[in-house]
C-alpha atoms as a PDB file:
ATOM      1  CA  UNK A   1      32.185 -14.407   8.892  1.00  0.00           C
ATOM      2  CA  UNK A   2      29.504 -12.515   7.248  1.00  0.00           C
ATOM      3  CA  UNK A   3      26.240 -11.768   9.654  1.00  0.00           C
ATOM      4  CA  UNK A   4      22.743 -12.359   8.569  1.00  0.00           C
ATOM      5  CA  UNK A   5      20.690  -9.325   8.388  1.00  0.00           C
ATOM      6  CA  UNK A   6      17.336  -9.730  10.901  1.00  0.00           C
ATOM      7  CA  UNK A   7      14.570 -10.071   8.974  1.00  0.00           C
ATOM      8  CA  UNK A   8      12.469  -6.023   9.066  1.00  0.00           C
ATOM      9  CA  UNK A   9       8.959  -6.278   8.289  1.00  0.00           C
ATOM     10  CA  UNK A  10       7.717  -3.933   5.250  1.00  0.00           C
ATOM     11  CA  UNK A  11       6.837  -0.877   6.790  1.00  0.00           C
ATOM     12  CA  UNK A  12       2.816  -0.671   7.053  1.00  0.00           C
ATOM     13  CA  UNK A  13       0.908   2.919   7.095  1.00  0.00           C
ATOM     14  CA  UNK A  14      -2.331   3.640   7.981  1.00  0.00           C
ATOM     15  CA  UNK A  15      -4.622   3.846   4.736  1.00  0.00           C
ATOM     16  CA  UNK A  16      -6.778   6.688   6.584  1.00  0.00           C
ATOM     17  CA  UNK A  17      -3.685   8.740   7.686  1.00  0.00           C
ATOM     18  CA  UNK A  18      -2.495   8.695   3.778  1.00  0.00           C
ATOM     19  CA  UNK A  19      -5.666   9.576   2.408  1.00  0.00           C
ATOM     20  CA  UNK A  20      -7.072  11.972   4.773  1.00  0.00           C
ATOM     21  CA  UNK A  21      -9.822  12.623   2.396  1.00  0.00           C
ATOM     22  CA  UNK A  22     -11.832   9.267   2.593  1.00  0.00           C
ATOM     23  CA  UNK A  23     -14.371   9.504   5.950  1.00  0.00           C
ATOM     24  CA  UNK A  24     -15.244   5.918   7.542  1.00  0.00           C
ATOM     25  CA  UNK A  25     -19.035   5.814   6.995  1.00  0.00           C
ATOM     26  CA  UNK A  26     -20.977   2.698   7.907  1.00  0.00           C
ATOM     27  CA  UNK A  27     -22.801   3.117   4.956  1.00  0.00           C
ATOM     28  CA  UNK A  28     -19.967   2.840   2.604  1.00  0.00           C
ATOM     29  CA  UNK A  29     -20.118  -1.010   1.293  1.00  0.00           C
ATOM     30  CA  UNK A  30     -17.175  -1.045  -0.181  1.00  0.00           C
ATOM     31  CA  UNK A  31     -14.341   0.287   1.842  1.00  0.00           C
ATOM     32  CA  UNK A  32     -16.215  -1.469   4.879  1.00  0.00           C
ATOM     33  CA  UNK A  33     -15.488  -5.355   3.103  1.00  0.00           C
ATOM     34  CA  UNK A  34     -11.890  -4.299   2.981  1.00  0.00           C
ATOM     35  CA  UNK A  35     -11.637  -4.783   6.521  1.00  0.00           C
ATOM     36  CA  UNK A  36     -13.398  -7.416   6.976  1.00  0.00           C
ATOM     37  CA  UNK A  37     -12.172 -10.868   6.409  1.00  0.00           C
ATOM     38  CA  UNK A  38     -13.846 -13.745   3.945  1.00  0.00           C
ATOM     39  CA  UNK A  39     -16.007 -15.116   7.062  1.00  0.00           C
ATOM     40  CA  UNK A  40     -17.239 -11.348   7.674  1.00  0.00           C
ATOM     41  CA  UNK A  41     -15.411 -10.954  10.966  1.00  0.00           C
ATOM     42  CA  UNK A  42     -13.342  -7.439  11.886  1.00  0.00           C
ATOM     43  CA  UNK A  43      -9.498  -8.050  10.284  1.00  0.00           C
ATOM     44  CA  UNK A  44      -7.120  -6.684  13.196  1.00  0.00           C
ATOM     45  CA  UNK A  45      -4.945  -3.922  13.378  1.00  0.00           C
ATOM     46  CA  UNK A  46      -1.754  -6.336  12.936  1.00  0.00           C
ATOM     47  CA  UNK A  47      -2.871  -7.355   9.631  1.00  0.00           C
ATOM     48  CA  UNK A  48      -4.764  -4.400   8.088  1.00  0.00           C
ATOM     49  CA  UNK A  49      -2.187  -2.241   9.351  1.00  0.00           C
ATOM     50  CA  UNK A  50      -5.066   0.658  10.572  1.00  0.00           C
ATOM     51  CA  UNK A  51      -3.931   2.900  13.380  1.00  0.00           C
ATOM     52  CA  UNK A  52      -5.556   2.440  16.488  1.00  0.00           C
ATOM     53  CA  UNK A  53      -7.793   5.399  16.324  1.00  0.00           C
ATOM     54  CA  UNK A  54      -8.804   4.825  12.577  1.00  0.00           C
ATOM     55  CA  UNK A  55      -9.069   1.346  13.579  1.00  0.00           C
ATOM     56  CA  UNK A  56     -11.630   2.498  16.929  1.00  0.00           C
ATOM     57  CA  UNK A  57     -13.497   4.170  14.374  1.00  0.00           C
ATOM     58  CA  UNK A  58     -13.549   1.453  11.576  1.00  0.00           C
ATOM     59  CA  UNK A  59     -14.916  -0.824  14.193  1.00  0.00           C
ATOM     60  CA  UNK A  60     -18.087   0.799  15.247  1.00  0.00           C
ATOM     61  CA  UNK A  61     -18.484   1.446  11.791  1.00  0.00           C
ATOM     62  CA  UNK A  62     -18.550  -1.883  10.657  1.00  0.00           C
ATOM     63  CA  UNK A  63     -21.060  -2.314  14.034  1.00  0.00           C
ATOM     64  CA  UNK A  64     -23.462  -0.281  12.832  1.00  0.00           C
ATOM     65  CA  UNK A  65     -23.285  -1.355   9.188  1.00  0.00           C
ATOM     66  CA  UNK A  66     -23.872  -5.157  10.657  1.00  0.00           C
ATOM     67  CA  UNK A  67     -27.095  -3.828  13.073  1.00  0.00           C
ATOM     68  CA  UNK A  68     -28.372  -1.906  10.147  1.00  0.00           C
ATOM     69  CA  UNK A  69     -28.322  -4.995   7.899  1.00  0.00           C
ATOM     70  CA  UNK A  70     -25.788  -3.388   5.215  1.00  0.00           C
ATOM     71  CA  UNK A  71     -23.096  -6.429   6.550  1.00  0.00           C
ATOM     72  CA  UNK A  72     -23.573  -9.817   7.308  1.00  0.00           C
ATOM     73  CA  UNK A  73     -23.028 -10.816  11.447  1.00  0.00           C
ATOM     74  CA  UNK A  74     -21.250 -14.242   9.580  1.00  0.00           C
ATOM     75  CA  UNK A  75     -20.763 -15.864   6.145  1.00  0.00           C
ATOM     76  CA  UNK A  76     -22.398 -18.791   4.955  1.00  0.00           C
END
């Protein structure tokens, strides 16, 4: 009889570790909405697939872009 293979998940990598040359600035609109999802909320590490320093970071980022009125608290 012939096994099944298990199924792997595709390997994720952190999209700051590979590009080491883009900062996370809460001023910087459009890398910001990348991790957020459509009802503005903070998309976890699981799904993003953000280290959990980068993702520490990405966080308060998005934080202060929401208290400095640059990102919406919730959609509408």
């Amino acid at each position: 009889m012939q096994m099944q293979k298990k199924y792997q998940p595709k390997q994720r990598h952190c999209f700051f570790c590979v590009n080491k040359n883009v900062p996370i600035d809460y001023k910087d609109m459009p890398l910001l909405r990348r991790f957020t999802s459509s009802f503005a909320k903070i998309v976890p590490r699981k799904r993003s697939g953000v280290c959990a320093g980068h993702q520490r970071k990405l966080s308060l980022s998005i934080k202060r872009a929401r208290i400095m009125a640059l990102l919406p608290f919730i959609q509408q």
